[in-house]
PDB file of N, CA and C in Angstrom:
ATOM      1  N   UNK A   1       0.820  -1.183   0.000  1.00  0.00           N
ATOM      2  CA  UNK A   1       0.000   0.000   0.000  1.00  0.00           C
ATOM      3  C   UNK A   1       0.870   1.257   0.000  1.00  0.00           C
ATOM      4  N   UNK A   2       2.021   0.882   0.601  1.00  0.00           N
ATOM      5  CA  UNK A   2       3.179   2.200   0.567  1.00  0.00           C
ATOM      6  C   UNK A   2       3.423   2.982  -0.606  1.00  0.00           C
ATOM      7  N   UNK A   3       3.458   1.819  -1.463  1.00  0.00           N
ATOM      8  CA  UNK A   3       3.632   2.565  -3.278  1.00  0.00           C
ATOM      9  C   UNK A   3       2.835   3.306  -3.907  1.00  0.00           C
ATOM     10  N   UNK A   4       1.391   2.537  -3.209  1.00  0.00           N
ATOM     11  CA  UNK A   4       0.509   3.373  -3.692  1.00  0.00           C
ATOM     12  C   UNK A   4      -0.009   4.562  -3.257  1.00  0.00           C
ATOM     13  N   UNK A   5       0.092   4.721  -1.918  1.00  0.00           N
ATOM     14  CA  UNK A   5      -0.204   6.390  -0.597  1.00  0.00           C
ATOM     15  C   UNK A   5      -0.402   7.310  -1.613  1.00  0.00           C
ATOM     16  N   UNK A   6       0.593   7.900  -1.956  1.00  0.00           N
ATOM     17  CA  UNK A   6       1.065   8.980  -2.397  1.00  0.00           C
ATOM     18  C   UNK A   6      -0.207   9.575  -3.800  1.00  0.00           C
ATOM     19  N   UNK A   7      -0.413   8.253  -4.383  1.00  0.00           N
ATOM     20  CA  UNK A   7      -1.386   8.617  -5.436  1.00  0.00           C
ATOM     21  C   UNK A   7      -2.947   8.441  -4.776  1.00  0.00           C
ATOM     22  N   UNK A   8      -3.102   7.471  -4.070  1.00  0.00           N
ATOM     23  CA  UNK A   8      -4.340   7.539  -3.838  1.00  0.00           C
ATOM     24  C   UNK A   8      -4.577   8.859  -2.700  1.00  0.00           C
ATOM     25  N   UNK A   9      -3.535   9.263  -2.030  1.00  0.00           N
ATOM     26  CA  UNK A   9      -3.578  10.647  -1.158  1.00  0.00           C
ATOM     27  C   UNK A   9      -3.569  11.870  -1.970  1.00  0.00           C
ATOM     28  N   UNK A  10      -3.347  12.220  -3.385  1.00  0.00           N
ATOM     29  CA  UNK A  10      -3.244  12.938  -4.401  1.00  0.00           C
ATOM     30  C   UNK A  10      -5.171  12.884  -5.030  1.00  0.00           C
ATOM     31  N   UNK A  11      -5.604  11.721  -5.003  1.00  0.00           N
ATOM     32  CA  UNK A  11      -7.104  11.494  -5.588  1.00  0.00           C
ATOM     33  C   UNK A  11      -7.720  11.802  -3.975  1.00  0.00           C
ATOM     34  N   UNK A  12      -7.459  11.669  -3.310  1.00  0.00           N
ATOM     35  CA  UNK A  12      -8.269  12.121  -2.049  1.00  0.00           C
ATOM     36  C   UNK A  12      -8.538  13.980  -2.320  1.00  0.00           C
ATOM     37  N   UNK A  13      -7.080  14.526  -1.707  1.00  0.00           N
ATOM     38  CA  UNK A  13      -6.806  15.705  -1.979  1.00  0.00           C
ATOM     39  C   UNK A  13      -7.506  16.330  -3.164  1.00  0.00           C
ATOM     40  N   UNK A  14      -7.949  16.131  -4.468  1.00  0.00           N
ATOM     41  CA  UNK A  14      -8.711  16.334  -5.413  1.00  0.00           C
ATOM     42  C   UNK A  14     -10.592  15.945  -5.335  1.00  0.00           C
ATOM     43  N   UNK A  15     -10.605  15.400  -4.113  1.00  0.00           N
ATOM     44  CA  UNK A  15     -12.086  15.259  -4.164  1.00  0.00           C
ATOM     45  C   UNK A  15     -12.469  15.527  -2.908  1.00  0.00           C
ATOM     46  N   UNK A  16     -11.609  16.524  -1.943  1.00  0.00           N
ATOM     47  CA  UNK A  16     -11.906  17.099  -1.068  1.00  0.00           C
ATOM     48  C   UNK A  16     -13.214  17.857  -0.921  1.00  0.00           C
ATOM     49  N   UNK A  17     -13.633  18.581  -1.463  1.00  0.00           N
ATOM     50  CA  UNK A  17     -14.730  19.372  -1.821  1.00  0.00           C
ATOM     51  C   UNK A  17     -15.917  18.016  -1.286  1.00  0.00           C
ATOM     52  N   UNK A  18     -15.884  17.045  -1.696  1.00  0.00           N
ATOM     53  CA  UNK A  18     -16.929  16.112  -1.118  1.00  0.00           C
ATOM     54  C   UNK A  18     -16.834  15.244  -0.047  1.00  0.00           C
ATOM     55  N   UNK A  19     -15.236  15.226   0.249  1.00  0.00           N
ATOM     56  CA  UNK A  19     -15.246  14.581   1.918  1.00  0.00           C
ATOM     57  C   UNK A  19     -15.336  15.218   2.656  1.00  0.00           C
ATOM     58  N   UNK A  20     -16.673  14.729   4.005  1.00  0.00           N
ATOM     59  CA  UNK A  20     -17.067  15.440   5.123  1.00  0.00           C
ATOM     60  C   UNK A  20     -15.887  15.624   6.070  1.00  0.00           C
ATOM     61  N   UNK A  21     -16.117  16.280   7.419  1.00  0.00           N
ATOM     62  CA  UNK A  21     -14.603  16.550   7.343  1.00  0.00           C
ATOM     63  C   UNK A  21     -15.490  16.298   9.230  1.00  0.00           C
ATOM     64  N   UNK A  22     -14.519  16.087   9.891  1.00  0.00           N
ATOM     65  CA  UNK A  22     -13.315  15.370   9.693  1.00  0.00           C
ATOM     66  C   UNK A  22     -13.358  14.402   8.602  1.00  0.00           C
ATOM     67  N   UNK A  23     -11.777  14.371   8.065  1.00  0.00           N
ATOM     68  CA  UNK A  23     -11.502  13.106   7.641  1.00  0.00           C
ATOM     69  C   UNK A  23     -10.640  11.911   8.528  1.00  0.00           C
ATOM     70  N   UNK A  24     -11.328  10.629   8.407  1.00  0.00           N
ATOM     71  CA  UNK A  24     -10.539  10.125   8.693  1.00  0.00           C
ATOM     72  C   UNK A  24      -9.556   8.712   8.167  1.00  0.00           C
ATOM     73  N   UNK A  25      -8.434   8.771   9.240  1.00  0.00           N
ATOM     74  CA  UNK A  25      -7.297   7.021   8.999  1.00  0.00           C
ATOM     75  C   UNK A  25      -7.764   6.276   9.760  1.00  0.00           C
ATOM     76  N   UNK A  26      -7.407   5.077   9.731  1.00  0.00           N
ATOM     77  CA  UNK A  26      -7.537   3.885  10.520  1.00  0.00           C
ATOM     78  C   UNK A  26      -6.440   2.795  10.032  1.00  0.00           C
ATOM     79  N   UNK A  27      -5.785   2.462  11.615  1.00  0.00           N
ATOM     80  CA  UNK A  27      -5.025   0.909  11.264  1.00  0.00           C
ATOM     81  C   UNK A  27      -5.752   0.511  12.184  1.00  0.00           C
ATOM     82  N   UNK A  28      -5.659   0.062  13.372  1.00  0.00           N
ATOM     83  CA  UNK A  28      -5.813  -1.055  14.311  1.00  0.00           C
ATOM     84  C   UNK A  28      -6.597   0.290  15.417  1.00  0.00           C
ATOM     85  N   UNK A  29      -6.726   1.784  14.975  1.00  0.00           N
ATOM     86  CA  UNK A  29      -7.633   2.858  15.680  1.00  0.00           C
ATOM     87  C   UNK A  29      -8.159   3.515  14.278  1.00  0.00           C
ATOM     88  N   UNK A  30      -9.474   4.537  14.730  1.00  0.00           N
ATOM     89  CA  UNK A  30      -9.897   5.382  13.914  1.00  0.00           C
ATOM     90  C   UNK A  30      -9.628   6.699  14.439  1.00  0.00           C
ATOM     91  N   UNK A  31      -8.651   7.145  13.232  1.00  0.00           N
ATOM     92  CA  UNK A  31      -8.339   8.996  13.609  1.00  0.00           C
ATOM     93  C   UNK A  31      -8.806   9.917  13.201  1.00  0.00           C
ATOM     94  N   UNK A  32      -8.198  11.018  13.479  1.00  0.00           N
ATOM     95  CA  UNK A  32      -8.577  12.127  12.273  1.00  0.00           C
ATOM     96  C   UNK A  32      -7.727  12.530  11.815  1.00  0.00           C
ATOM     97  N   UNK A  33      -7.748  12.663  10.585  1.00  0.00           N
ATOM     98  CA  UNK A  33      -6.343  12.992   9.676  1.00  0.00           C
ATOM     99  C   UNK A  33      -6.397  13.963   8.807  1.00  0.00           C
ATOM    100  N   UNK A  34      -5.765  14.843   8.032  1.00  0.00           N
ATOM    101  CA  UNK A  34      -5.854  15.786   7.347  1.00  0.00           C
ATOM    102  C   UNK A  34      -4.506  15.371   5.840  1.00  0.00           C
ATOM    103  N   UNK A  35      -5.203  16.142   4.882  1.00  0.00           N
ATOM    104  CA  UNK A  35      -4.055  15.976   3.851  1.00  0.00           C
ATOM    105  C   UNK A  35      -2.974  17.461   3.590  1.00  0.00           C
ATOM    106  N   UNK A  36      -1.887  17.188   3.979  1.00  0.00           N
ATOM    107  CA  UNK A  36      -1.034  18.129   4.134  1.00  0.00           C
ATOM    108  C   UNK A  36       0.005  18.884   3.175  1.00  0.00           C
ATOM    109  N   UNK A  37       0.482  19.138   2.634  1.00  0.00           N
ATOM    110  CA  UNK A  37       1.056  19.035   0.979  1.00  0.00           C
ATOM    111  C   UNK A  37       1.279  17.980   0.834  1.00  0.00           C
ATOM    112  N   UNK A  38       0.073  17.176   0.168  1.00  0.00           N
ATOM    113  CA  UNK A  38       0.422  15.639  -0.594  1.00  0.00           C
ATOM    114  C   UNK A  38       0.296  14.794   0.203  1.00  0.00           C
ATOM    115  N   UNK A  39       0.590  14.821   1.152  1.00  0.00           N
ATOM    116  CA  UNK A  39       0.826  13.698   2.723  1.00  0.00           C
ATOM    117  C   UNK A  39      -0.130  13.358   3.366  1.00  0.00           C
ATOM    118  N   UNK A  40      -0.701  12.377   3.657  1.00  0.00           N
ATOM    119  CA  UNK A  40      -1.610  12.027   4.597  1.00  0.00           C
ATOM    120  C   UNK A  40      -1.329  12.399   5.897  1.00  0.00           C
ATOM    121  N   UNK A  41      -1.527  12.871   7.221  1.00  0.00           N
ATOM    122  CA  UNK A  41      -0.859  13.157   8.900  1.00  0.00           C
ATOM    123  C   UNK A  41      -1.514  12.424   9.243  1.00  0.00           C
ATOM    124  N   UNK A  42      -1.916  11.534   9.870  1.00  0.00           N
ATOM    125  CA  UNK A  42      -2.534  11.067  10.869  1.00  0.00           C
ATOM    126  C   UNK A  42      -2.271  10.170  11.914  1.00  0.00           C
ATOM    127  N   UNK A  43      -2.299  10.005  13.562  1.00  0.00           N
ATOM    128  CA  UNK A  43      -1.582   9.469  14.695  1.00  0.00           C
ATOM    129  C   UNK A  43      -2.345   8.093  14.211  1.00  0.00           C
ATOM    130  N   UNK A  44      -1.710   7.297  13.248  1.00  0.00           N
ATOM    131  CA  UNK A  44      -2.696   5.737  13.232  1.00  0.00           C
ATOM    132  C   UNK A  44      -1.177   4.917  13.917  1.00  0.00           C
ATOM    133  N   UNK A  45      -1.436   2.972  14.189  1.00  0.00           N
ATOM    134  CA  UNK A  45      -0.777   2.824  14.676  1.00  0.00           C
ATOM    135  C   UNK A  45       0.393   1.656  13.764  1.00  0.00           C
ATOM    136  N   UNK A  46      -0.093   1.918  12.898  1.00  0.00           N
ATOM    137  CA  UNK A  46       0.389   1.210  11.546  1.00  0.00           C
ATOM    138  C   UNK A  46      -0.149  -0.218  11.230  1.00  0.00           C
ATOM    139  N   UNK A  47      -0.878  -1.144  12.043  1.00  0.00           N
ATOM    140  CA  UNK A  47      -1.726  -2.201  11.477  1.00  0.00           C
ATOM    141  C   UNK A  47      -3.354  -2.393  10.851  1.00  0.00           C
ATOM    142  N   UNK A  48      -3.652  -3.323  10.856  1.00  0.00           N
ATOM    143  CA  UNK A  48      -5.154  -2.619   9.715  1.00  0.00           C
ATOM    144  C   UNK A  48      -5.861  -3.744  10.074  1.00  0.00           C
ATOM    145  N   UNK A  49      -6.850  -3.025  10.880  1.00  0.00           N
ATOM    146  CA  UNK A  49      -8.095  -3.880  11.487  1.00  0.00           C
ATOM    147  C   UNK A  49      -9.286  -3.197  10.843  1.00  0.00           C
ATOM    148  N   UNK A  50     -10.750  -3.885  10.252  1.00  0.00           N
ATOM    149  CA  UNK A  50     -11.343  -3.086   9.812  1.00  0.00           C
ATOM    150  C   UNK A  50     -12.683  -3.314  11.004  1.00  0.00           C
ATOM    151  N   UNK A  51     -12.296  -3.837  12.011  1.00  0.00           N
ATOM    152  CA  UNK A  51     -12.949  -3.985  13.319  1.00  0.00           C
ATOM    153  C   UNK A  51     -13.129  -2.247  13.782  1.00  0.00           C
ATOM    154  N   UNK A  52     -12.562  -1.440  14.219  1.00  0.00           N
ATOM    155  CA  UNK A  52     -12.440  -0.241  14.668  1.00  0.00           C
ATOM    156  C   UNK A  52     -13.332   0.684  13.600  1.00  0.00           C
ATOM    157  N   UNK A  53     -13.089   0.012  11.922  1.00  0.00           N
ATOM    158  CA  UNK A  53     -13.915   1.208  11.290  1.00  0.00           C
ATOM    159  C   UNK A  53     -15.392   0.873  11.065  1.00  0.00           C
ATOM    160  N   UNK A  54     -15.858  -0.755  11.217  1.00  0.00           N
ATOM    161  CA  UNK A  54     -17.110  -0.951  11.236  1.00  0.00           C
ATOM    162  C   UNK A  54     -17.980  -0.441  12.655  1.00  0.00           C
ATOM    163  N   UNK A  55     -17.211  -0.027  13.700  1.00  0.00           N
ATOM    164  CA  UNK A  55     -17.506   0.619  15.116  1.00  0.00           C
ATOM    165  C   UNK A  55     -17.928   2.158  15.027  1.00  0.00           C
ATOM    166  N   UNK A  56     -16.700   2.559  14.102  1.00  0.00           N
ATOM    167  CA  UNK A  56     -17.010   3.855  13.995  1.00  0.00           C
ATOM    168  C   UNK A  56     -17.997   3.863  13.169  1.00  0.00           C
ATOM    169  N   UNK A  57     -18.089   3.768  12.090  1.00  0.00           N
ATOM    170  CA  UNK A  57     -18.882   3.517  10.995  1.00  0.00           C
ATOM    171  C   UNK A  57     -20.638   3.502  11.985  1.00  0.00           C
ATOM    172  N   UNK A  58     -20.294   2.437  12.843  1.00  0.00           N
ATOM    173  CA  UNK A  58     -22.030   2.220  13.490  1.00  0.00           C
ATOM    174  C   UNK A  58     -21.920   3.370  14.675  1.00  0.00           C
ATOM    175  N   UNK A  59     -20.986   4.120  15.120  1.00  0.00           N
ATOM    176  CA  UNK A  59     -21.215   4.751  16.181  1.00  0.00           C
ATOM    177  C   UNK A  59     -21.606   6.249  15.510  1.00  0.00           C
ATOM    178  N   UNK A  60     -20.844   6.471  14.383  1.00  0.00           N
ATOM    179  CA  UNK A  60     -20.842   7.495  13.537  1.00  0.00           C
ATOM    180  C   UNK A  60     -22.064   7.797  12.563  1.00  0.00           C
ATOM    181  N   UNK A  61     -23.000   6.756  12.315  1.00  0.00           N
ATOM    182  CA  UNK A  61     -23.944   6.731  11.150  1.00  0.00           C
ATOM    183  C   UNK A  61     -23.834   7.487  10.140  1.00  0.00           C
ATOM    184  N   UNK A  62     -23.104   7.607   9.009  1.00  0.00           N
ATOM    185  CA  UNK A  62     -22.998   8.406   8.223  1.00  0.00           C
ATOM    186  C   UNK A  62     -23.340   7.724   7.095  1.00  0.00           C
ATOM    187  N   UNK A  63     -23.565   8.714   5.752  1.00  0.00           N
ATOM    188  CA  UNK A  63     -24.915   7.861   5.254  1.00  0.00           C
ATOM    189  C   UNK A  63     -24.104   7.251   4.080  1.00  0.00           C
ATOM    190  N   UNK A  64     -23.114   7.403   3.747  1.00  0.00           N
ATOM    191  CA  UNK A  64     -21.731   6.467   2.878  1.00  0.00           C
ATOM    192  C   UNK A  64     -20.443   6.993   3.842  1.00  0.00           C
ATOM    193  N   UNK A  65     -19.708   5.742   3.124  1.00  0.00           N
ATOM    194  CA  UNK A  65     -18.219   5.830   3.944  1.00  0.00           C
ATOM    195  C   UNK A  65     -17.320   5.130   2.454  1.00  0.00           C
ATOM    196  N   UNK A  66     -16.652   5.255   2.561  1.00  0.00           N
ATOM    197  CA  UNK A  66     -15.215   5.049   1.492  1.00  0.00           C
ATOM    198  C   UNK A  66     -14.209   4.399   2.193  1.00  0.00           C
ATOM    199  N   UNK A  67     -13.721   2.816   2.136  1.00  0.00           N
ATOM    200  CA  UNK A  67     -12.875   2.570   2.829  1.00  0.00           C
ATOM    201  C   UNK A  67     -11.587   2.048   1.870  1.00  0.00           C
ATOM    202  N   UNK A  68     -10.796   3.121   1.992  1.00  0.00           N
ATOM    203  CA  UNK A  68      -9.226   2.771   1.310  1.00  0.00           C
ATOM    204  C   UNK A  68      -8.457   1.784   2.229  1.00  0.00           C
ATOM    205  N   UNK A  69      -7.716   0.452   1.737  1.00  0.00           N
ATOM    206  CA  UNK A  69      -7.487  -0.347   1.710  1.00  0.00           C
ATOM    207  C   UNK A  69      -6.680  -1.462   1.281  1.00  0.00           C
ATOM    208  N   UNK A  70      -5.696  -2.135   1.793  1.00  0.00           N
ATOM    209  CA  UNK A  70      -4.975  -3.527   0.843  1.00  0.00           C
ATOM    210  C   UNK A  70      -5.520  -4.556   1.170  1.00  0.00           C
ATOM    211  N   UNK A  71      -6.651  -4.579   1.699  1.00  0.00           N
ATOM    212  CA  UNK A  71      -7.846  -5.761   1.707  1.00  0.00           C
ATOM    213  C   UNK A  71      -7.002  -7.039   2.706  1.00  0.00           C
ATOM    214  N   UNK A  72      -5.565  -6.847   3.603  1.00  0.00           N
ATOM    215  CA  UNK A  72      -5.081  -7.595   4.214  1.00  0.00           C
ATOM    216  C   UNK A  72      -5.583  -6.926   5.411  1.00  0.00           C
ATOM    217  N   UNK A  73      -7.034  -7.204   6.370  1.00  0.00           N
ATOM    218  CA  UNK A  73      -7.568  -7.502   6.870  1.00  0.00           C
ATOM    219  C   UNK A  73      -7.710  -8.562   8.023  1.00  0.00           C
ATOM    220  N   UNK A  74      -8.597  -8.416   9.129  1.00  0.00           N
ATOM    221  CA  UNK A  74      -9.024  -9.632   9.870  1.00  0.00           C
ATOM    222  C   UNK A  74     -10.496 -10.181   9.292  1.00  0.00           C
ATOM    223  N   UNK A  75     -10.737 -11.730   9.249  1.00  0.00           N
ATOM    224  CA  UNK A  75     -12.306 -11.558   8.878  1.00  0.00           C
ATOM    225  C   UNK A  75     -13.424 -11.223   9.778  1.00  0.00           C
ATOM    226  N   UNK A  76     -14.391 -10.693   8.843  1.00  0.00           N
ATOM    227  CA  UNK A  76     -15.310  -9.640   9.535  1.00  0.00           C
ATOM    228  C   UNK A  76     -16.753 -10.563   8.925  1.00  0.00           C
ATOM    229  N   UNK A  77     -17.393 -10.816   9.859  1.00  0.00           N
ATOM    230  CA  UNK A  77     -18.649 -11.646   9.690  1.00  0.00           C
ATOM    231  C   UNK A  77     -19.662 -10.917   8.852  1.00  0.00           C
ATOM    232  N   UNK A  78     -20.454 -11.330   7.693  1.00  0.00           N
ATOM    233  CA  UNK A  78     -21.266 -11.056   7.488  1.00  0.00           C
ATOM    234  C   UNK A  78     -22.482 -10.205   8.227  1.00  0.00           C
ATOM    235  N   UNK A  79     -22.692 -10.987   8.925  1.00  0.00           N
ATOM    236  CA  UNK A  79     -23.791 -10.210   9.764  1.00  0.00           C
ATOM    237  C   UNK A  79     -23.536  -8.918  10.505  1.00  0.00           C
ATOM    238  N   UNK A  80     -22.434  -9.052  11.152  1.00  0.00           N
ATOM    239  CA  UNK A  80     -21.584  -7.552  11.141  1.00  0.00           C
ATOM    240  C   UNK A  80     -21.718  -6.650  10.774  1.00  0.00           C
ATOM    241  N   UNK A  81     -21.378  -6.604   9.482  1.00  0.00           N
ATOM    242  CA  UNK A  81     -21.427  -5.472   8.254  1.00  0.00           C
ATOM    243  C   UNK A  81     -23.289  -5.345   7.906  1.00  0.00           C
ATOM    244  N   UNK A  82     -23.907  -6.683   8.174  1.00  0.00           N
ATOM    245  CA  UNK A  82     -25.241  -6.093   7.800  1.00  0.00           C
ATOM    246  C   UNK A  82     -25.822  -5.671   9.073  1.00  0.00           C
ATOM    247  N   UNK A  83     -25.491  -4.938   9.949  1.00  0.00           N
ATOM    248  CA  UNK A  83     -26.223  -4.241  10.964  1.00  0.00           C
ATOM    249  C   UNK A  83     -25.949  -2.813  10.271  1.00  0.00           C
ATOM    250  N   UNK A  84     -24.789  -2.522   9.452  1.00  0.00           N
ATOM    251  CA  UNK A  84     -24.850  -1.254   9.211  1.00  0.00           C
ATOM    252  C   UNK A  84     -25.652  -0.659   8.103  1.00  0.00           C
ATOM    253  N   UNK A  85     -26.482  -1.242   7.945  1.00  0.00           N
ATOM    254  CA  UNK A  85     -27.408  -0.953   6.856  1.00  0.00           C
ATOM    255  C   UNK A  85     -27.813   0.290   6.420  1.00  0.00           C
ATOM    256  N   UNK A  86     -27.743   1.329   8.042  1.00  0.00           N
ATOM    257  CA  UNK A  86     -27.896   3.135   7.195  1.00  0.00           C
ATOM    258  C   UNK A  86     -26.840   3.677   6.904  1.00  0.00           C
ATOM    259  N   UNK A  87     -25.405   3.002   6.200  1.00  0.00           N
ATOM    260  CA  UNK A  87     -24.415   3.021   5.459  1.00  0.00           C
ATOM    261  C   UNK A  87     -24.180   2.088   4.502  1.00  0.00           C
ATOM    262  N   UNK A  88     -23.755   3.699   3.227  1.00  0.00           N
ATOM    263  CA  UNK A  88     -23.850   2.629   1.630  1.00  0.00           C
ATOM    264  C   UNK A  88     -22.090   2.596   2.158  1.00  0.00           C
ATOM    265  N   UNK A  89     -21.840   1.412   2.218  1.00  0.00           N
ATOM    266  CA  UNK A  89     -20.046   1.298   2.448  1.00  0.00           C
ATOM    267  C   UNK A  89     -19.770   0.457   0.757  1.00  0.00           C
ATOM    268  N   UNK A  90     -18.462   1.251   0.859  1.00  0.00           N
ATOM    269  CA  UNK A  90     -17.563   1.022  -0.603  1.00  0.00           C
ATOM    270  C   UNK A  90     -16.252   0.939  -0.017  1.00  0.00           C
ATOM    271  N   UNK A  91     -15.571  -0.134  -0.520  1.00  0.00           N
ATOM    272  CA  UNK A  91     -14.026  -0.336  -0.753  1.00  0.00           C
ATOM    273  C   UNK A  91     -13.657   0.056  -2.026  1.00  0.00           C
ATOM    274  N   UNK A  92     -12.202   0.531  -1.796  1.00  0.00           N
ATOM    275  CA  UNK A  92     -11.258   0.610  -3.007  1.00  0.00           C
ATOM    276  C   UNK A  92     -10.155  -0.414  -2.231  1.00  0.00           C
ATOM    277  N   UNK A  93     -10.177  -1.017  -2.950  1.00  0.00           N
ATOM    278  CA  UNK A  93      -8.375  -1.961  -2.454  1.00  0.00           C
ATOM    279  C   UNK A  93      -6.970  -1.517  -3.507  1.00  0.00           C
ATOM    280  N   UNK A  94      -6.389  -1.553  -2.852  1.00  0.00           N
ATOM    281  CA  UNK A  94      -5.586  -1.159  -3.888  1.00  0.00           C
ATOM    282  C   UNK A  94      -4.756  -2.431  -5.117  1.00  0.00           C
ATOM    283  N   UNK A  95      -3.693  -2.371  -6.130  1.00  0.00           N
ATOM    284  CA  UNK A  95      -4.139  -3.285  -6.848  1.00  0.00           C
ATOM    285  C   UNK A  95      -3.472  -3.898  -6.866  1.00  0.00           C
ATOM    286  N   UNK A  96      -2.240  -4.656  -6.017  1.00  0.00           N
ATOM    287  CA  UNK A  96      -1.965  -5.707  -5.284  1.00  0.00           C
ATOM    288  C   UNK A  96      -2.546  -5.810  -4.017  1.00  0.00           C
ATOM    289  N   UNK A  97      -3.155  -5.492  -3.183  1.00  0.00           N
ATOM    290  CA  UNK A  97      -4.297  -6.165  -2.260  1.00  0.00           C
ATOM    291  C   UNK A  97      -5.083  -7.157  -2.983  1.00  0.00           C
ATOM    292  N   UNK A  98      -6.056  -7.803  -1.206  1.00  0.00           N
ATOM    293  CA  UNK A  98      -6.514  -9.140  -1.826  1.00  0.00           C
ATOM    294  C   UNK A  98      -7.881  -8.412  -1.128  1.00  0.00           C
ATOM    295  N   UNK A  99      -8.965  -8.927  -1.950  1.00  0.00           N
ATOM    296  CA  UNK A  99     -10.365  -7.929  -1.512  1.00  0.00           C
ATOM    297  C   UNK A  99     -11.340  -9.453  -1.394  1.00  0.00           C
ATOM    298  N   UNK A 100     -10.691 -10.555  -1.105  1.00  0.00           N
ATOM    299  CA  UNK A 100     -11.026 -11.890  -0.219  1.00  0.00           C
ATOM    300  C   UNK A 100     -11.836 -11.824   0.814  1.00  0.00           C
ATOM    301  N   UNK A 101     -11.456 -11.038   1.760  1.00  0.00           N
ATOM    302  CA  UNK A 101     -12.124 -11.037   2.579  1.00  0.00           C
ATOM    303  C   UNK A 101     -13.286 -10.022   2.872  1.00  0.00           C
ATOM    304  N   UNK A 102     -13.189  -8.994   2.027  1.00  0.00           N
ATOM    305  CA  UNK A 102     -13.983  -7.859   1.766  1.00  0.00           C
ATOM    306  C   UNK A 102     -15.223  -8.293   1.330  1.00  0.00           C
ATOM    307  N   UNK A 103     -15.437  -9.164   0.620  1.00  0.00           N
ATOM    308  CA  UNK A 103     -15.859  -9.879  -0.661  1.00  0.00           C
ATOM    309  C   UNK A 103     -17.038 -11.331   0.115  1.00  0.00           C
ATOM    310  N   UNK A 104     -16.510 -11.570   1.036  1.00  0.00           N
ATOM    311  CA  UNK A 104     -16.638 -12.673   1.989  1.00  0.00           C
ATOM    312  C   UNK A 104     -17.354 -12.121   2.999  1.00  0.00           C
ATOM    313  N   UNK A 105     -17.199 -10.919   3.230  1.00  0.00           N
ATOM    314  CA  UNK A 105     -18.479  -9.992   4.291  1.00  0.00           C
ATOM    315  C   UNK A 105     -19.190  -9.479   3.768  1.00  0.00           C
ATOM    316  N   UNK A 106     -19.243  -9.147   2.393  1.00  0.00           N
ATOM    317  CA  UNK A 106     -20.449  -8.728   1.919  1.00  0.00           C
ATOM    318  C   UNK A 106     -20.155  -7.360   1.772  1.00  0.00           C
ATOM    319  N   UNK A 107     -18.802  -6.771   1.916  1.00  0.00           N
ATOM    320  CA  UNK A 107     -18.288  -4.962   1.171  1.00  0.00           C
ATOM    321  C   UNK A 107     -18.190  -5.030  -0.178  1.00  0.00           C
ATOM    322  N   UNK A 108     -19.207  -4.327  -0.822  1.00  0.00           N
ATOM    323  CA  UNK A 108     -18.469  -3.936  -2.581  1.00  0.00           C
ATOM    324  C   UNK A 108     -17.467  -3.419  -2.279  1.00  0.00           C
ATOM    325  N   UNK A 109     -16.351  -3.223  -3.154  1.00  0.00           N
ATOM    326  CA  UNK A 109     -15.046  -2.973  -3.420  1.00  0.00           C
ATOM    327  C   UNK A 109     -15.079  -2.903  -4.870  1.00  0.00           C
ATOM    328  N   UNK A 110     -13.578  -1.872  -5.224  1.00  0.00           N
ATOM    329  CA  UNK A 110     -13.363  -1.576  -6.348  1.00  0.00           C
ATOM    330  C   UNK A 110     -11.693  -1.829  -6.131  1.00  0.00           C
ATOM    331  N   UNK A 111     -11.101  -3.094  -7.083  1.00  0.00           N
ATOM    332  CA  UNK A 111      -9.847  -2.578  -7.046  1.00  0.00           C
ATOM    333  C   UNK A 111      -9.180  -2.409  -7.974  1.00  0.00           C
ATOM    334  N   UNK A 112      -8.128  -1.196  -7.562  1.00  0.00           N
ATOM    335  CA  UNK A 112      -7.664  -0.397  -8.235  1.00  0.00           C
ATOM    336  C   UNK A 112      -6.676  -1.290  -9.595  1.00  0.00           C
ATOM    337  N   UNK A 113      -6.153  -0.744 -10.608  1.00  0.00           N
ATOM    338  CA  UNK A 113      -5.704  -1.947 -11.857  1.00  0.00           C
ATOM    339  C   UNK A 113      -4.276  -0.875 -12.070  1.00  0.00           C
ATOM    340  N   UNK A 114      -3.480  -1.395 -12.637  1.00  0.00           N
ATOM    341  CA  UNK A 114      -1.855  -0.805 -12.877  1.00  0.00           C
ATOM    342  C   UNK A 114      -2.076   0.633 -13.811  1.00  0.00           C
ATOM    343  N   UNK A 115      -0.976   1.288 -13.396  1.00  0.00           N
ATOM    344  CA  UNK A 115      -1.113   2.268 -13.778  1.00  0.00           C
ATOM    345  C   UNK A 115      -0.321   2.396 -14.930  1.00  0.00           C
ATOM    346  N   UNK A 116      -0.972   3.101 -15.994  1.00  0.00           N
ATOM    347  CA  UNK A 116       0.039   3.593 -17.427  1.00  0.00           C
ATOM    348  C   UNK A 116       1.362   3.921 -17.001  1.00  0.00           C
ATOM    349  N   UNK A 117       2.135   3.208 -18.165  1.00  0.00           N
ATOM    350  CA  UNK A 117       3.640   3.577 -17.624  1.00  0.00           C
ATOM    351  C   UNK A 117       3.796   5.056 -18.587  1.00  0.00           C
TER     352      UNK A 117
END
């Protein structure tokens, strides 16, 4: 996902105008993060649980969420994800991630495909 930051933090930064704000990161916590020249900031703790963002997600009710991603994950039960039903949730994985398990709970996902050289 390292290779990819930089560009998918560049397509964030460009569709600012429609993310509610706070924005936030998540590894293994959910923060708030800001995009800084180009840079993502945010105090995350560098592992990636998507346990913490289906919490926020239900504590937060917001009526879509966008979850950027390398789809290397813990599995997350079906039924889980369908309590959040007053959220349209979308993955992007990026395009060596595995969206296996995304896929297996019942998250649409979009993943991302190689970029023009």
């Amino acid at each position: 996902m390292n290779a990819e930051m930089p560009l998918i933090v560049a397509l964030l930064g460009h569709l600012s105008s429609w993310i509610r704000r706070p924005f936030w990161a998540f590894s293994t916590e959910v923060v708030p993060a800001v995009i800084e020249r180009g840079a993502l900031k945010a105090g995350t703790s560098g592992g990636t649980s998507l346990q913490c963002v289906l919490e926020h997600v239900a504590r937060t009710r917001p009526a879509c969420a966008v979850i950027v991603t390398d789809g290397y994950v813990e599995a997350i039960p079906k039924r889980r994800v369908a309590t959040l039903s007053h959220t349209r949730l979308h993955a992007i994985v990026t395009r060596d991630g595995n969206p296996s398990l995304l896929k297996a709970a019942g998250i649409p996902y979009s993943q991302l495909g190689r970029l023009p050289q």
